[in-house]
N, C-alpha and C. Protein backbone atom coordinates (compact mmCIF):
# COMPACT_ATOMS: atom_id res chain seq x y z
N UNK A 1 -37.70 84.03 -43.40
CA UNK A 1 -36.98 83.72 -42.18
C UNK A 1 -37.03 84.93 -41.25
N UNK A 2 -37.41 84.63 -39.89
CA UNK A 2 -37.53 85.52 -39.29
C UNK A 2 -36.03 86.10 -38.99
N UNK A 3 -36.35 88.05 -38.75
CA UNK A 3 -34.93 88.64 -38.13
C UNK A 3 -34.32 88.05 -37.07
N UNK A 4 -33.32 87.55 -36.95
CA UNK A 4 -32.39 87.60 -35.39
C UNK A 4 -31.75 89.07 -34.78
N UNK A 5 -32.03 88.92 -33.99
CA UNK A 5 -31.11 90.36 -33.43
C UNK A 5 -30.49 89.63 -31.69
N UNK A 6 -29.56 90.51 -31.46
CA UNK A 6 -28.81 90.03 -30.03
C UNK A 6 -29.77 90.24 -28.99
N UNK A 7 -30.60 91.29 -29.62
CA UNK A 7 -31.70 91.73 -28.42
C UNK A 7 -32.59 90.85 -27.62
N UNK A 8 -32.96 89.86 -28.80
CA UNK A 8 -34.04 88.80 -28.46
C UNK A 8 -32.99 87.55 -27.94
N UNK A 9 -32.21 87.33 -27.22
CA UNK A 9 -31.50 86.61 -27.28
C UNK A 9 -31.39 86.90 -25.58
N UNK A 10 -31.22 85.72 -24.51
CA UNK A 10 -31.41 85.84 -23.20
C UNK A 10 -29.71 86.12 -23.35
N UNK A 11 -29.28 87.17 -22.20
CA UNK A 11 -27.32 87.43 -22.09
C UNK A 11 -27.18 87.67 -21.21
N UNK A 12 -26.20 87.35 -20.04
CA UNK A 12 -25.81 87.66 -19.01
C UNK A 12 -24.27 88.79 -18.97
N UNK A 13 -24.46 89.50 -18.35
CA UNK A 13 -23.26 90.48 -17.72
C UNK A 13 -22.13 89.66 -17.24
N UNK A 14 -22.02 88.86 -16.49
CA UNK A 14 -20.68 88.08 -16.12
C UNK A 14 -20.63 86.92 -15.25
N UNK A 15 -19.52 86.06 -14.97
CA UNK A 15 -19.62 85.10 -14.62
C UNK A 15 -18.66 85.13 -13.83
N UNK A 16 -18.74 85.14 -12.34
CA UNK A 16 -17.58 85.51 -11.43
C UNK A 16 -17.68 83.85 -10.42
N UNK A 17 -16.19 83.43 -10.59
CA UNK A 17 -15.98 82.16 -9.11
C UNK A 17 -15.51 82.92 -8.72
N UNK A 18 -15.68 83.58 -6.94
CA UNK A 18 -14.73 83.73 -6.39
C UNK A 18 -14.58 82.89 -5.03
N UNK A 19 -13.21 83.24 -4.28
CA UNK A 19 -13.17 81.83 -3.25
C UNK A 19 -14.01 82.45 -1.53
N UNK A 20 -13.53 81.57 -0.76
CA UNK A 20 -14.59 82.15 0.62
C UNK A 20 -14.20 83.56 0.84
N UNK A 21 -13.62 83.97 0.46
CA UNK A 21 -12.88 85.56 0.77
C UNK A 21 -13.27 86.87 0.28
N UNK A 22 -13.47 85.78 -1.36
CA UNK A 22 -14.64 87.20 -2.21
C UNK A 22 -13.75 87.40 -2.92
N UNK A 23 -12.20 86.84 -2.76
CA UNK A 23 -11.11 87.16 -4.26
C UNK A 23 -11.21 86.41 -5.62
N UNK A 24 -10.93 86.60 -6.29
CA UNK A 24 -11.04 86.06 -7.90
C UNK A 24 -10.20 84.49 -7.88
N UNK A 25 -11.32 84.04 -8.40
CA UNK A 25 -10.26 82.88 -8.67
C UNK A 25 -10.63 82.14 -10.32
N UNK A 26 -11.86 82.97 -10.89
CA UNK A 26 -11.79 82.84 -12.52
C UNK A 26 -13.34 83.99 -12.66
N UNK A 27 -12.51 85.02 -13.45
CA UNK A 27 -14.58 85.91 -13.91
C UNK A 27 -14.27 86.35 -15.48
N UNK A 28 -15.18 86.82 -15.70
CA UNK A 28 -15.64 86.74 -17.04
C UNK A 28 -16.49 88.00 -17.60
N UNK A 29 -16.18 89.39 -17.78
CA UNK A 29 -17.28 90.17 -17.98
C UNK A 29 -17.83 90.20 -19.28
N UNK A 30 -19.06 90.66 -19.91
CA UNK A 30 -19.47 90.43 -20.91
C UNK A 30 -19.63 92.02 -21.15
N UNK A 31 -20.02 92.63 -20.51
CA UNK A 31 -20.46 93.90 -20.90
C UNK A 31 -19.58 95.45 -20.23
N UNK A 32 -19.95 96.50 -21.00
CA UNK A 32 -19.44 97.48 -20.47
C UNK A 32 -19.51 98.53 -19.29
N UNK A 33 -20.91 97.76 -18.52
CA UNK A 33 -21.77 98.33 -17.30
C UNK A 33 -20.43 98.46 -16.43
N UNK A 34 -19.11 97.98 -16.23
CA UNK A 34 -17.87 98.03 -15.40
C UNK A 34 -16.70 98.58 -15.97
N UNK A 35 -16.74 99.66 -16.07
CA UNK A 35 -15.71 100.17 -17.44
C UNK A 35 -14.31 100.18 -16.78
N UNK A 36 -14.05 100.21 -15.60
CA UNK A 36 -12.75 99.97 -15.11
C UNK A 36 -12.37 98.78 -14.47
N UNK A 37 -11.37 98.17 -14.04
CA UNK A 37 -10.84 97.16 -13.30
C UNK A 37 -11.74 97.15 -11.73
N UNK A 38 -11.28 98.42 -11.31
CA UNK A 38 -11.43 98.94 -10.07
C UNK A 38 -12.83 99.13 -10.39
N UNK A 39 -13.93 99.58 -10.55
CA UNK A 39 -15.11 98.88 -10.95
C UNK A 39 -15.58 97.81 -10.90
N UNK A 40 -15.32 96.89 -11.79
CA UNK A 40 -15.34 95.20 -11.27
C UNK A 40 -14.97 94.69 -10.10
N UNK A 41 -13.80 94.98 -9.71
CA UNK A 41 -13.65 94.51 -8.10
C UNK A 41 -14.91 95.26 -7.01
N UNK A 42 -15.01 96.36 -7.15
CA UNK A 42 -16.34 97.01 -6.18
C UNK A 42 -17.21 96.41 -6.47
N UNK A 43 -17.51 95.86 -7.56
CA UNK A 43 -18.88 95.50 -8.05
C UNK A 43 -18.83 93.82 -7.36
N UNK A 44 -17.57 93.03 -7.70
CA UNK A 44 -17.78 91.99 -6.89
C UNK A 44 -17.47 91.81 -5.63
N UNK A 45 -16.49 92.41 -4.69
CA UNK A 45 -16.76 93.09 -3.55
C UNK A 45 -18.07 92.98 -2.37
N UNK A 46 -19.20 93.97 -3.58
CA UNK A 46 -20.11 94.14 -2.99
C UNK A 46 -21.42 92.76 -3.09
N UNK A 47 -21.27 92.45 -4.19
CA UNK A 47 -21.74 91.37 -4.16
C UNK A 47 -21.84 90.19 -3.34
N UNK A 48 -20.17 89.96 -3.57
CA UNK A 48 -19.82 88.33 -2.47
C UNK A 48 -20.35 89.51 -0.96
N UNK A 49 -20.40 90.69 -0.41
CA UNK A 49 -20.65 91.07 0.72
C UNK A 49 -21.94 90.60 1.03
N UNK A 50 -22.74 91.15 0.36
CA UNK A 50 -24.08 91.10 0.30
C UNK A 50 -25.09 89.22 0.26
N UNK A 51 -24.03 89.12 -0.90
CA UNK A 51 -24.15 87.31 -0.70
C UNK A 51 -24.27 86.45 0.71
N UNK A 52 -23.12 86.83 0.97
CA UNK A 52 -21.90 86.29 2.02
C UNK A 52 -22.76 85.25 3.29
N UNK A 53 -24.18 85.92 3.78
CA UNK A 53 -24.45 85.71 5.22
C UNK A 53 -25.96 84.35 4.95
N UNK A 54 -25.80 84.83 3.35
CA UNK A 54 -27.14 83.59 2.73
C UNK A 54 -26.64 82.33 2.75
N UNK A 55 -27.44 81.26 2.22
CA UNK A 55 -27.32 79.69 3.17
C UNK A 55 -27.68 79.11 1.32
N UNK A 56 -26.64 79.86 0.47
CA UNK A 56 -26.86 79.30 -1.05
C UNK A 56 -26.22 77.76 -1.46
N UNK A 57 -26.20 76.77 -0.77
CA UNK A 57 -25.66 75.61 -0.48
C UNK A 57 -26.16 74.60 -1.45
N UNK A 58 -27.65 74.50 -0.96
CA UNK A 58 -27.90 72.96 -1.25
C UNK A 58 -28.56 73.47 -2.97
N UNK A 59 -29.36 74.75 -2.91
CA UNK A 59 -29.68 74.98 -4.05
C UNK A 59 -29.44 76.79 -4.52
N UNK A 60 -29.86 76.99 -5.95
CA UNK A 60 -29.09 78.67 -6.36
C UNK A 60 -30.06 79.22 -5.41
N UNK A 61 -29.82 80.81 -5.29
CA UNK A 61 -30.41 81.82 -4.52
C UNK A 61 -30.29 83.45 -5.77
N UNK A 62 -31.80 83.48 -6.12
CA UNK A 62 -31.91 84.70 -7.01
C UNK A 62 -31.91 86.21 -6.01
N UNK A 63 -31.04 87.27 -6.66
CA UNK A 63 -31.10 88.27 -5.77
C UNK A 63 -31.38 89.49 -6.59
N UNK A 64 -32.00 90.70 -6.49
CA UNK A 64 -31.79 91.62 -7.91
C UNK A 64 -30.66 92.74 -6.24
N UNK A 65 -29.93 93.14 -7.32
CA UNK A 65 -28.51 93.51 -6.63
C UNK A 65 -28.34 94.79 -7.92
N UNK A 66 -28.27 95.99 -7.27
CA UNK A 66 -27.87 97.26 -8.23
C UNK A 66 -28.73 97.42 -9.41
N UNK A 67 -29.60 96.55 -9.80
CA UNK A 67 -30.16 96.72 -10.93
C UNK A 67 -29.95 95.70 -11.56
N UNK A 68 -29.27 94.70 -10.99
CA UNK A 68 -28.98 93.65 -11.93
C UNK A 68 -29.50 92.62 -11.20
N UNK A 69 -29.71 91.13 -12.16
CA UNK A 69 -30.28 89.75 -11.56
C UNK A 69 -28.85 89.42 -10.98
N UNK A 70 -29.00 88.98 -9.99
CA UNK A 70 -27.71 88.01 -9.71
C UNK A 70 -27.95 86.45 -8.94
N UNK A 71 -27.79 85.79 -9.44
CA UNK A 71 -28.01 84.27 -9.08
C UNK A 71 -26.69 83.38 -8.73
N UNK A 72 -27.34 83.15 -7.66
CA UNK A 72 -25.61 82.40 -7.17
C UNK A 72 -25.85 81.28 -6.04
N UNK A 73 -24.87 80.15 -6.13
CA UNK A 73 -24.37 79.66 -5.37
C UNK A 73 -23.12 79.01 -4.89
N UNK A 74 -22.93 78.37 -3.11
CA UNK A 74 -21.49 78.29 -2.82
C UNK A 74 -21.81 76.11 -3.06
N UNK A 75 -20.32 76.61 -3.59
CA UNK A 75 -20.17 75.06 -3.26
C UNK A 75 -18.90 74.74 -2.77
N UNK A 76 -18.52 73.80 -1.30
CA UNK A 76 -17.22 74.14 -0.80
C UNK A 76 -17.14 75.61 -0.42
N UNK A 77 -15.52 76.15 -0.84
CA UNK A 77 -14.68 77.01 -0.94
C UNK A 77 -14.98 78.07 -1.99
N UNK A 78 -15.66 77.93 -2.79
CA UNK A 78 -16.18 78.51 -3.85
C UNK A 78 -17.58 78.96 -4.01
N UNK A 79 -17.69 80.27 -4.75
CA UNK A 79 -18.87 81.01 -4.73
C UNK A 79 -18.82 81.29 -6.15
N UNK A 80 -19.67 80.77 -6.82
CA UNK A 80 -20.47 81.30 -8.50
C UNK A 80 -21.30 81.84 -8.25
N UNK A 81 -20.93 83.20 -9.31
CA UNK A 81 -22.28 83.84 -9.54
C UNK A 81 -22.22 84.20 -11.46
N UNK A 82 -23.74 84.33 -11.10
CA UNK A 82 -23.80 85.07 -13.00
C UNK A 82 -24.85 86.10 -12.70
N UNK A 83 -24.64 87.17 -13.38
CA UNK A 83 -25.29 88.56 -12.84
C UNK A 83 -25.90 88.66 -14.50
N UNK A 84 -27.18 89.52 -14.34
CA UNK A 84 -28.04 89.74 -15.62
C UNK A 84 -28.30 90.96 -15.47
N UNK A 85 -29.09 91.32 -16.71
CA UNK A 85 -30.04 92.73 -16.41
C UNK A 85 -31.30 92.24 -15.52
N UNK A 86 -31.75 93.14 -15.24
CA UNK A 86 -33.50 92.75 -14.28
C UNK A 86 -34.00 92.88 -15.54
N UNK A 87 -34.14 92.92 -16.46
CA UNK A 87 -35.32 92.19 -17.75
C UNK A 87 -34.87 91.19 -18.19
N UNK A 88 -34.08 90.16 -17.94
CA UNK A 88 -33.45 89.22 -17.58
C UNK A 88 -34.46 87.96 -17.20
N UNK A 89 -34.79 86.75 -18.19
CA UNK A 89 -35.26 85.79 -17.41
C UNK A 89 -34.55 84.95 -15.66
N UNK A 90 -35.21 84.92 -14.94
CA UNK A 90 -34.61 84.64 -13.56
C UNK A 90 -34.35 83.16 -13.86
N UNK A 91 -34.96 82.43 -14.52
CA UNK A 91 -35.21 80.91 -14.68
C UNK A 91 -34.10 80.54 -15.59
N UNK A 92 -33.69 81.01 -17.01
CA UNK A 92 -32.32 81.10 -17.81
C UNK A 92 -31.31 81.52 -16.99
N UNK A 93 -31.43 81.96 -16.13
CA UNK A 93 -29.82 82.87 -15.83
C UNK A 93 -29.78 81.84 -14.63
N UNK A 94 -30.50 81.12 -13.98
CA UNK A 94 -30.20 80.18 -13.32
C UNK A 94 -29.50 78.90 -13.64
N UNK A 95 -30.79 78.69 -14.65
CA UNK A 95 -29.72 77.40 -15.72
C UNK A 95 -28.51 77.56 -15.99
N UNK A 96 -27.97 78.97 -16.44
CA UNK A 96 -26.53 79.24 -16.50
C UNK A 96 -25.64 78.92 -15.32
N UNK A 97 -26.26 79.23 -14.42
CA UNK A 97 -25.30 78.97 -13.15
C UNK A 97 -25.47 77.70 -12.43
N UNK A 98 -26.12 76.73 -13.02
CA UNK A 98 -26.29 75.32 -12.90
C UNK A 98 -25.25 74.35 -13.69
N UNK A 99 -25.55 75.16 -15.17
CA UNK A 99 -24.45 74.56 -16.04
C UNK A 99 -23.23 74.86 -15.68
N UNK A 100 -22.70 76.02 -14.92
CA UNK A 100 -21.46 76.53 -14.80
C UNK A 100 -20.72 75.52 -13.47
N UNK A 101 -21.63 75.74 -12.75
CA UNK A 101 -21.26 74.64 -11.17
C UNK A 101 -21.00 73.52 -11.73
N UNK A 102 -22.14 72.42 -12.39
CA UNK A 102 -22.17 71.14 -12.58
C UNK A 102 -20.81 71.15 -13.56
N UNK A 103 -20.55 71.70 -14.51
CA UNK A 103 -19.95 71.34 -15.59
C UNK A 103 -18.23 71.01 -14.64
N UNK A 104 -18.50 72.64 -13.86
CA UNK A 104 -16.83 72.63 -13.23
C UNK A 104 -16.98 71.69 -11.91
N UNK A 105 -17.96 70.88 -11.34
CA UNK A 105 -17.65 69.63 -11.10
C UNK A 105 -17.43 68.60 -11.37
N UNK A 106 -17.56 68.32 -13.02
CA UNK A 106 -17.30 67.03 -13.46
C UNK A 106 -16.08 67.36 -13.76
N UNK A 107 -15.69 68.84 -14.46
CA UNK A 107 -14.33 68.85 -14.65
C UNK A 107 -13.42 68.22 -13.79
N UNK A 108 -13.69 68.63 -12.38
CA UNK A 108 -13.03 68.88 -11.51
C UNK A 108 -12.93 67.43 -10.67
N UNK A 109 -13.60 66.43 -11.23
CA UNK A 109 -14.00 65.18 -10.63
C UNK A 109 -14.63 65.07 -9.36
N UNK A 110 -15.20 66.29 -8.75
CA UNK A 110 -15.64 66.12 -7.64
C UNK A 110 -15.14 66.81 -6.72
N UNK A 111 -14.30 67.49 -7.09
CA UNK A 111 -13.02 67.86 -6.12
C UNK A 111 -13.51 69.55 -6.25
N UNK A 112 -14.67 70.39 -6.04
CA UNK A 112 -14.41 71.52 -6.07
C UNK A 112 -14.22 72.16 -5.17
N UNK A 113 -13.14 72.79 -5.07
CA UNK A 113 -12.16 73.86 -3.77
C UNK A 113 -11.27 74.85 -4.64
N UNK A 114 -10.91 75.91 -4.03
CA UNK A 114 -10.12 76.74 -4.46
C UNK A 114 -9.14 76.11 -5.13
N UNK A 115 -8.13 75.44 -4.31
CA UNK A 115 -6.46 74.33 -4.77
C UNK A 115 -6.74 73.69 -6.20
N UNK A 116 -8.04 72.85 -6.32
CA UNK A 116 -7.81 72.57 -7.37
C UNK A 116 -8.73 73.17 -8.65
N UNK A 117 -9.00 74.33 -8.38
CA UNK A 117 -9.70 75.03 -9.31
C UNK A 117 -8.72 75.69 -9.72
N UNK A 118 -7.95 76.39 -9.40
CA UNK A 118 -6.81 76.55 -9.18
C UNK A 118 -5.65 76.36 -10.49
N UNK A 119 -5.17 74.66 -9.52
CA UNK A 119 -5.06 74.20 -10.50
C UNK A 119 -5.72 73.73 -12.34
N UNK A 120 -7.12 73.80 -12.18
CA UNK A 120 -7.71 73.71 -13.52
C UNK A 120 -8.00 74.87 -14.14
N UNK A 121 -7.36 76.00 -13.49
CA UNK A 121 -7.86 77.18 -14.04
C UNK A 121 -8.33 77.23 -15.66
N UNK A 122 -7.45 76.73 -16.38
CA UNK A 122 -7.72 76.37 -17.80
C UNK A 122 -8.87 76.45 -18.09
N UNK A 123 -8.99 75.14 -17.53
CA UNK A 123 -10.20 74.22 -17.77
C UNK A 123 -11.43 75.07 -17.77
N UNK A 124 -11.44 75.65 -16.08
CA UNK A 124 -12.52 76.38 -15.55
C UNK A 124 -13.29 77.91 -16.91
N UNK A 125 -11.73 78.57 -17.38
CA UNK A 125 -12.23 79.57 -18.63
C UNK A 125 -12.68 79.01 -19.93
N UNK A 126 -12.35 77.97 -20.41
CA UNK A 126 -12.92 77.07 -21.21
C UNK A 126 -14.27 76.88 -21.18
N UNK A 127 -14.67 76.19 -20.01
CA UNK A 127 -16.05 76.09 -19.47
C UNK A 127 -16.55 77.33 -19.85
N UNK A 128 -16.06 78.66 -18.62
CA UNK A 128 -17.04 79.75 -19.18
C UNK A 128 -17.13 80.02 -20.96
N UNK A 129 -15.84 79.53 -21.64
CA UNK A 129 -16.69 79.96 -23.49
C UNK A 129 -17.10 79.34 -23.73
N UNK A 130 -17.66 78.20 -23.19
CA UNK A 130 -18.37 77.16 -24.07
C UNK A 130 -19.80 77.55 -23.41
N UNK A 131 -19.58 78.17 -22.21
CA UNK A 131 -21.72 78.47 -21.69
C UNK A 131 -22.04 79.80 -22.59
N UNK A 132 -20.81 80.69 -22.71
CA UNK A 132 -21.21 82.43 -22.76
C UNK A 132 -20.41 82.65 -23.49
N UNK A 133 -21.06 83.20 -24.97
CA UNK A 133 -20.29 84.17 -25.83
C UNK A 133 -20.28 85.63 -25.98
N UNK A 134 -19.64 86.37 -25.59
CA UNK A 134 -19.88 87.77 -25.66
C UNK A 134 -21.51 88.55 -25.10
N UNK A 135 -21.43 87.36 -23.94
CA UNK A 135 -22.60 87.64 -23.35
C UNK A 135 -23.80 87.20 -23.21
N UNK A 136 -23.70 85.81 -24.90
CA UNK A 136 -24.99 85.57 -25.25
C UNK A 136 -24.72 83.92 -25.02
N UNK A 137 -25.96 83.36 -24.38
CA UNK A 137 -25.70 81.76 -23.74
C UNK A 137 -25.55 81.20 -24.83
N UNK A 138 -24.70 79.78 -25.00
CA UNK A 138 -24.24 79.37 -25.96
C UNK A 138 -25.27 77.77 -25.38
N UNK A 139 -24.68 77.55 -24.64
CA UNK A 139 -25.29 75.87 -23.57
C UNK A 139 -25.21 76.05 -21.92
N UNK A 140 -26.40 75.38 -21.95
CA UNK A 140 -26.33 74.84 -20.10
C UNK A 140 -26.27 73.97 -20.05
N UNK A 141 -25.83 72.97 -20.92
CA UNK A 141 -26.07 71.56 -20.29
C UNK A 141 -24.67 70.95 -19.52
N UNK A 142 -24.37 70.65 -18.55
CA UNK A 142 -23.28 70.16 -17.77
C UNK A 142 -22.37 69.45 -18.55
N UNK A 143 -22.94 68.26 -19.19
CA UNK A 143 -22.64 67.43 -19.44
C UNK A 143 -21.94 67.53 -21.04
N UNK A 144 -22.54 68.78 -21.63
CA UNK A 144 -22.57 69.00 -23.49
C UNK A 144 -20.78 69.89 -23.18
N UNK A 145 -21.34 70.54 -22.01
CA UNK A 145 -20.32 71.89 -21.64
C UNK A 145 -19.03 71.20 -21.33
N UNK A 146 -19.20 69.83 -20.25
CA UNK A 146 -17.51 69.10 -19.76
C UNK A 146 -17.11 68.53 -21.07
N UNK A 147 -17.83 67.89 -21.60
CA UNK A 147 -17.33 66.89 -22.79
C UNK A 147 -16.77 67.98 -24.06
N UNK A 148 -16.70 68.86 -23.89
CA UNK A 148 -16.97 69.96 -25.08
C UNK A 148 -15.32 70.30 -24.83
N UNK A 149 -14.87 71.07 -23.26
CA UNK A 149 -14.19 71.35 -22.28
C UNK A 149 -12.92 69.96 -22.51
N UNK A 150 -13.51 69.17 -22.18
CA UNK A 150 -12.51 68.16 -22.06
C UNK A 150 -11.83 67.81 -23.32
N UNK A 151 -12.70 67.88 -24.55
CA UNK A 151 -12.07 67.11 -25.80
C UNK A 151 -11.14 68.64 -26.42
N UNK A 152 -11.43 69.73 -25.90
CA UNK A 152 -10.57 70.82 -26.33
C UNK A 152 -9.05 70.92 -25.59
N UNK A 153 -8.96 69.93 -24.28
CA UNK A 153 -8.35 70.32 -23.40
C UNK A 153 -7.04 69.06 -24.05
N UNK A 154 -7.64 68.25 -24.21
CA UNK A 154 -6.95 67.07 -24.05
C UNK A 154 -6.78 66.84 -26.06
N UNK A 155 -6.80 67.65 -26.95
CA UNK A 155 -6.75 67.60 -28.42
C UNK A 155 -5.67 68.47 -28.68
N UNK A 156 -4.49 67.48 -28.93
CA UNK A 156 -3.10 67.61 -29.47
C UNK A 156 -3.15 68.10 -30.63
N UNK A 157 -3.89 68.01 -31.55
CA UNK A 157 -4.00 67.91 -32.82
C UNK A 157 -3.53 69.13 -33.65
N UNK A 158 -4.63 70.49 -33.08
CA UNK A 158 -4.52 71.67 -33.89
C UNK A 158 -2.69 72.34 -33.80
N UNK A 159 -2.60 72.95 -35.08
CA UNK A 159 -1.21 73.38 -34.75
C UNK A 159 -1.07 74.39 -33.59
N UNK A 160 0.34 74.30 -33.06
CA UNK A 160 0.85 75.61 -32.05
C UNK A 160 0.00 76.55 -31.96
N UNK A 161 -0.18 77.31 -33.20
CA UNK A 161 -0.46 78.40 -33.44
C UNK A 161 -1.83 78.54 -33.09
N UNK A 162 -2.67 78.29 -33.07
CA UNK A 162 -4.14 77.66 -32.81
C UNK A 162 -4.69 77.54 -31.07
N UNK A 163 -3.30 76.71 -30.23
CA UNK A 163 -3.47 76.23 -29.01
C UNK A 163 -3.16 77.67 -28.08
N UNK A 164 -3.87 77.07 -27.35
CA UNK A 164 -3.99 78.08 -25.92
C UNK A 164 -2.50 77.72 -25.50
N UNK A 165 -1.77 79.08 -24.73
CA UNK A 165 -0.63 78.28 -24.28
C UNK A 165 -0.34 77.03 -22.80
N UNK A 166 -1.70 76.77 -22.48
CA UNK A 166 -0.97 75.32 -22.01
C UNK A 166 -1.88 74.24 -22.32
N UNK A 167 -2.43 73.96 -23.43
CA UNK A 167 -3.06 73.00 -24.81
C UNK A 167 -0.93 72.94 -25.43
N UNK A 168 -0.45 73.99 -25.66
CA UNK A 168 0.91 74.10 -26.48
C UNK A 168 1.96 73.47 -25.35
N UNK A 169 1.86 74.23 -23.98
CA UNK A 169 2.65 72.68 -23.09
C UNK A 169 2.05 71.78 -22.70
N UNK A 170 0.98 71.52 -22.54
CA UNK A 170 0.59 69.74 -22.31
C UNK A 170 1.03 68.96 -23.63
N UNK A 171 1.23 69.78 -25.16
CA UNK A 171 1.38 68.98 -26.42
C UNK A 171 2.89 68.47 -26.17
N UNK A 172 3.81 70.16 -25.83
CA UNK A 172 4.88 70.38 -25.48
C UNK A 172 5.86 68.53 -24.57
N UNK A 173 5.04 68.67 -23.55
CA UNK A 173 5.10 68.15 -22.51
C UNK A 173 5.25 66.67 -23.15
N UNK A 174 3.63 66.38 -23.91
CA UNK A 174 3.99 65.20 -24.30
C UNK A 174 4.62 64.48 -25.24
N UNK A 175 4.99 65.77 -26.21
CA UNK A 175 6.12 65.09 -27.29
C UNK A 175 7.50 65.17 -26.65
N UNK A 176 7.37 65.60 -25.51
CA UNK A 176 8.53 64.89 -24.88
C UNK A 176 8.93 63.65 -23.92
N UNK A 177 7.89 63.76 -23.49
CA UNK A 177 7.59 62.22 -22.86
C UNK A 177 7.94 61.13 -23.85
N UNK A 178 7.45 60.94 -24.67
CA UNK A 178 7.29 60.25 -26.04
C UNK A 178 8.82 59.84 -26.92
N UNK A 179 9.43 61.48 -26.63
CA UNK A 179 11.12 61.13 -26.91
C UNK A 179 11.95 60.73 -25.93
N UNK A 180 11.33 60.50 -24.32
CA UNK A 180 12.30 60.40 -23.58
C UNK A 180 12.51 58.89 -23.83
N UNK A 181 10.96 58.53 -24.00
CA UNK A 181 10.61 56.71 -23.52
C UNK A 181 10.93 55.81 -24.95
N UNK A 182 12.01 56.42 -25.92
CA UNK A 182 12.11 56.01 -26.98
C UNK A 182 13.17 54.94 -27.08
């Protein structure tokens, strides 16, 4: 059996939504290339700047930015990006940011804008662990990624201890519903 190593393995640096403004509204770093807070914000900052005046709409737009791949597009109110190394396939790190858009539109039923991303914030970091593990792509497929997303979101099942805390109030929520309507 051949060796695996992380090396041979396509990984992206991070996964930033931010809204028309360039502020955070869900990111994701994978690596240590940003060792401070204040780091990451310059780094996306400069990015959504640099982004900002391109026409990334109807389809992604590849850019190499600091040394890194960065592939992005706006949809609405919202701007995805996923940033790579430049030895970085351009064609994978796109798919990533195909799967990331599409997926958080089905989440989102259609509805993608700040308000209700927002509101799904959940949802939306979910999505990112189900594309990217510690850097290394897990799935692009939209469709593998919502259904994946959704059955974690909406599964009462695992104990407390297990659940994200609002998987623990939506459970919360509905074992009370359940005692009100008794």
């Amino acid at each position: 059996m051949a060796e695996f190593s992380k090396e041979s393995c396509p990984s992206v640096k991070n996964i930033l939504l931010l809204d028309s403004e360039g502020k955070r509204v869900a990111v994701k770093y994978f690596s240590d290339d940003w060792s401070s807070n204040a780091s990451k914000l310059a780094f996306e900052k400069s990015v959504f700047t640099k982004t900002l005046k391109t026409n990334a709409r109807s389809e992604a737009e590849i850019t190499l930015f600091d040394g890194y791949i960065v592939v992005y597009k706006f949809v609405q109110d919202l701007h995805f990006f996923v940033t790579a190394g430049d030895d970085e396939n351009e064609l994978i790190i796109a798919n990533v940011l195909q799967g990331f858009s599409d997926s958080v539109g089905l989440l989102l039923r259609g509805d993608v804008e700040k308000r209700t991303a927002l509101e799904n914030l959940d949802l939306i970091l979910l999505c990112i662990d189900e594309i990217v593990d510690g850097g290394i792509i897990l799935e692009t497929d939209a469709n593998t990624i919502a259904g994946k997303v959704a059955t974690n979101a909406v599964d009462g099942s695992a104990p407390f201890s297990e659940q994200t805390i609002s998987q623990a109030l939506a459970t919360a929520r509905e074992h009370l519903a359940r005692s009100l309507l008794k």
